[in-house]
N, C-alpha and C. Protein backbone atom coordinates (compact mmCIF):
# COMPACT_ATOMS: atom_id res chain seq x y z
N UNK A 1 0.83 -1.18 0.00
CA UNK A 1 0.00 0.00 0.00
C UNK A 1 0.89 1.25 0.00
N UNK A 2 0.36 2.51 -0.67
CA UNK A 2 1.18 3.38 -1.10
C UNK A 2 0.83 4.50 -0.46
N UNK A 3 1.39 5.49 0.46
CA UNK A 3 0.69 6.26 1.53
C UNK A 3 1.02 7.71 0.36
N UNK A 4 -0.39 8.34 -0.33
CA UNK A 4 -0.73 9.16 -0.98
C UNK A 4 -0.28 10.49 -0.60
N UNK A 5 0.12 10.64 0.87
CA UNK A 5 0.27 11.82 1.11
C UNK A 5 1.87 12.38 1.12
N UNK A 6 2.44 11.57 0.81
CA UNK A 6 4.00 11.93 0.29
C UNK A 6 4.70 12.05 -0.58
N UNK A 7 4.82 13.12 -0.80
CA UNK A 7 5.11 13.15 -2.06
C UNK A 7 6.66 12.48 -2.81
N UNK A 8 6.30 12.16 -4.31
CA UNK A 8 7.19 11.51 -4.96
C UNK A 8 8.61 12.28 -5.29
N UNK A 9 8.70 13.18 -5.00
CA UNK A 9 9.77 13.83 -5.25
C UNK A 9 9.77 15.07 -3.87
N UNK A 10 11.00 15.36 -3.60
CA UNK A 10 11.20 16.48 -2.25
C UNK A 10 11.91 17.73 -3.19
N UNK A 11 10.69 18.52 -3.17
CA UNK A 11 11.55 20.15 -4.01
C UNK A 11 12.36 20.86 -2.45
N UNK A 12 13.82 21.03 -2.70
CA UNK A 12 14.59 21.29 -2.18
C UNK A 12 14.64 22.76 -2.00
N UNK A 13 15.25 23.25 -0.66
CA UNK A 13 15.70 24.70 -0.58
C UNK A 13 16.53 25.37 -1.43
N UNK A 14 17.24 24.52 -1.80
CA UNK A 14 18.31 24.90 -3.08
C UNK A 14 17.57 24.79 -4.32
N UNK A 15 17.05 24.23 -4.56
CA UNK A 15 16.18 24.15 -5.82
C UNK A 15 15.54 25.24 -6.20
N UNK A 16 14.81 25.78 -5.10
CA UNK A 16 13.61 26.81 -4.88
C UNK A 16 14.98 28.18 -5.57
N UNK A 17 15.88 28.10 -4.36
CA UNK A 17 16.82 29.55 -4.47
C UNK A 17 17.49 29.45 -6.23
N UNK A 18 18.39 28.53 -6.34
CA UNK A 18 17.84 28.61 -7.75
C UNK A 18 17.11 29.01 -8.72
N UNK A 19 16.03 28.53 -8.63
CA UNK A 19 15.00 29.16 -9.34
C UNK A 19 14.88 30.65 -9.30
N UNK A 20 14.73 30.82 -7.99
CA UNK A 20 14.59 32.44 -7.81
C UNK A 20 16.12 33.21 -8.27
N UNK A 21 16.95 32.78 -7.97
CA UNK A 21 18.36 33.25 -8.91
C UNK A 21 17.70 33.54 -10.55
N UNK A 22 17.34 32.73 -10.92
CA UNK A 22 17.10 32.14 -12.45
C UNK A 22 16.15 33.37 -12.60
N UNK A 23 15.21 33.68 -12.38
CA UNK A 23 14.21 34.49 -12.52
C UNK A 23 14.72 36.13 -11.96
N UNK A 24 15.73 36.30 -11.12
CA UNK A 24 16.17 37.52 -11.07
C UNK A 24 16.79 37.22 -12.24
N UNK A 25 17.96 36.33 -12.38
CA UNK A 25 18.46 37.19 -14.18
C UNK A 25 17.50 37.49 -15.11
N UNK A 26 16.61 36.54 -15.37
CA UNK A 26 15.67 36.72 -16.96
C UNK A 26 14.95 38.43 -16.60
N UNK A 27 14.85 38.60 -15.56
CA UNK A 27 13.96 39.92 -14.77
C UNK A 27 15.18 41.24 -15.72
N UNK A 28 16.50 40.65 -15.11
CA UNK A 28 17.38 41.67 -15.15
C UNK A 28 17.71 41.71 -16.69
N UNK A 29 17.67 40.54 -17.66
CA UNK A 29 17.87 40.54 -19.38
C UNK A 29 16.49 41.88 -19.88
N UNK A 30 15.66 42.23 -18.85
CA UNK A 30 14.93 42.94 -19.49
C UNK A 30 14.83 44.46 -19.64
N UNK A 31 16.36 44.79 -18.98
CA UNK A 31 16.32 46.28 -18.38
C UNK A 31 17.18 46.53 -19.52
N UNK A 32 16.15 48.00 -19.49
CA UNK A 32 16.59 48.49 -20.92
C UNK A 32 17.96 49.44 -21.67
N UNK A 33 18.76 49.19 -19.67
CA UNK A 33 20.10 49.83 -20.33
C UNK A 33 21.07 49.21 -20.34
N UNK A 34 21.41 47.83 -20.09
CA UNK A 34 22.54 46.99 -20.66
C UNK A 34 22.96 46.91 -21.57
N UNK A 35 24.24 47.25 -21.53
CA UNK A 35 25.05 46.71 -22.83
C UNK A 35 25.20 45.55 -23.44
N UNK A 36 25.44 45.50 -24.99
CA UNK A 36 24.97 44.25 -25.63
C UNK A 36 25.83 43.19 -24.64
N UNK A 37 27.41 43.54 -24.13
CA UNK A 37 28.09 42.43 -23.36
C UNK A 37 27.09 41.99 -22.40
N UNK A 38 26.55 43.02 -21.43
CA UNK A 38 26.01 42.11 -20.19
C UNK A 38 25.03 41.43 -20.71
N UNK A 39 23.94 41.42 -21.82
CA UNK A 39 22.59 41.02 -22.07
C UNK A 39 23.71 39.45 -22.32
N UNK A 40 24.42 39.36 -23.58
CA UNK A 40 24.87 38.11 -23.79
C UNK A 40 25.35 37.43 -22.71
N UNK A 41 26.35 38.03 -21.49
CA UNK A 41 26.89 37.42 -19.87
C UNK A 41 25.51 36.44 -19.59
N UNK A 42 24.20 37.41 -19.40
CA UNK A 42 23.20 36.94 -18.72
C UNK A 42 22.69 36.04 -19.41
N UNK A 43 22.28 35.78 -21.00
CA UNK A 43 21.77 35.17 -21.50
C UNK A 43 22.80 33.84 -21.41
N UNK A 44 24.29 33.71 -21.59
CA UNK A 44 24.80 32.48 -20.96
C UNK A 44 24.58 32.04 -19.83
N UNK A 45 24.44 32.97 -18.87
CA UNK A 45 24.02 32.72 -17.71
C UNK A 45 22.78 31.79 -17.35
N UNK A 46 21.95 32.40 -17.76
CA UNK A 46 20.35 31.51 -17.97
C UNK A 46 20.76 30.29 -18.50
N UNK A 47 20.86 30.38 -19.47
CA UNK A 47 21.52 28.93 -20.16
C UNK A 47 21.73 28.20 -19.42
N UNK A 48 22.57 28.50 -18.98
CA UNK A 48 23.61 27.49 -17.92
C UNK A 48 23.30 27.25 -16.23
N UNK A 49 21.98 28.13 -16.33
CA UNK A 49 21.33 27.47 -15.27
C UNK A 49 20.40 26.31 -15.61
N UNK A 50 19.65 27.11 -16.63
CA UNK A 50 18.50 26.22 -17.23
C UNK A 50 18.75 24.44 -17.58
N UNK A 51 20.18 24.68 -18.05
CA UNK A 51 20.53 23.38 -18.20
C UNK A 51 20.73 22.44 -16.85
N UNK A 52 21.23 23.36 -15.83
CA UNK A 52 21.65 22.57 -14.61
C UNK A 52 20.39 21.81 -13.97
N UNK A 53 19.16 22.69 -14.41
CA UNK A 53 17.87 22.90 -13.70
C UNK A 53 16.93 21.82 -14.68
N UNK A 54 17.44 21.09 -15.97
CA UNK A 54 16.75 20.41 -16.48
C UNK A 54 15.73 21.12 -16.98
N UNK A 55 15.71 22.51 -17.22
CA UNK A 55 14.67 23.14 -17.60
C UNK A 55 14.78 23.23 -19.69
């Protein structure tokens, strides 16, 4: 018997902060006075979370 109330996977504190890392950059790719360098920094950046994140 399979006790329903536990879940199959544990979303982690690190996971969560992550995420919220992840979402301050994409926040910050949107401000409209970066230079083309930082937009590309950030956009590797994302990347290379996204990948870590299986996203």
């Amino acid at each position: 018997m399979t006790d329903s109330t536990v879940p199959s996977y544990v979303y982690t504190c690190t996971e969560y902060r992550q995420e919220m890392i992840l979402l301050a950059l994409r926040r910050k790719l949107l401000l409209p006075d970066l230079s083309e360098e930082e937009r590309r920094q950030l956009a590797e950046e994302i990347t290379r979370m996204e990948r870590e994140l299986g996203m």
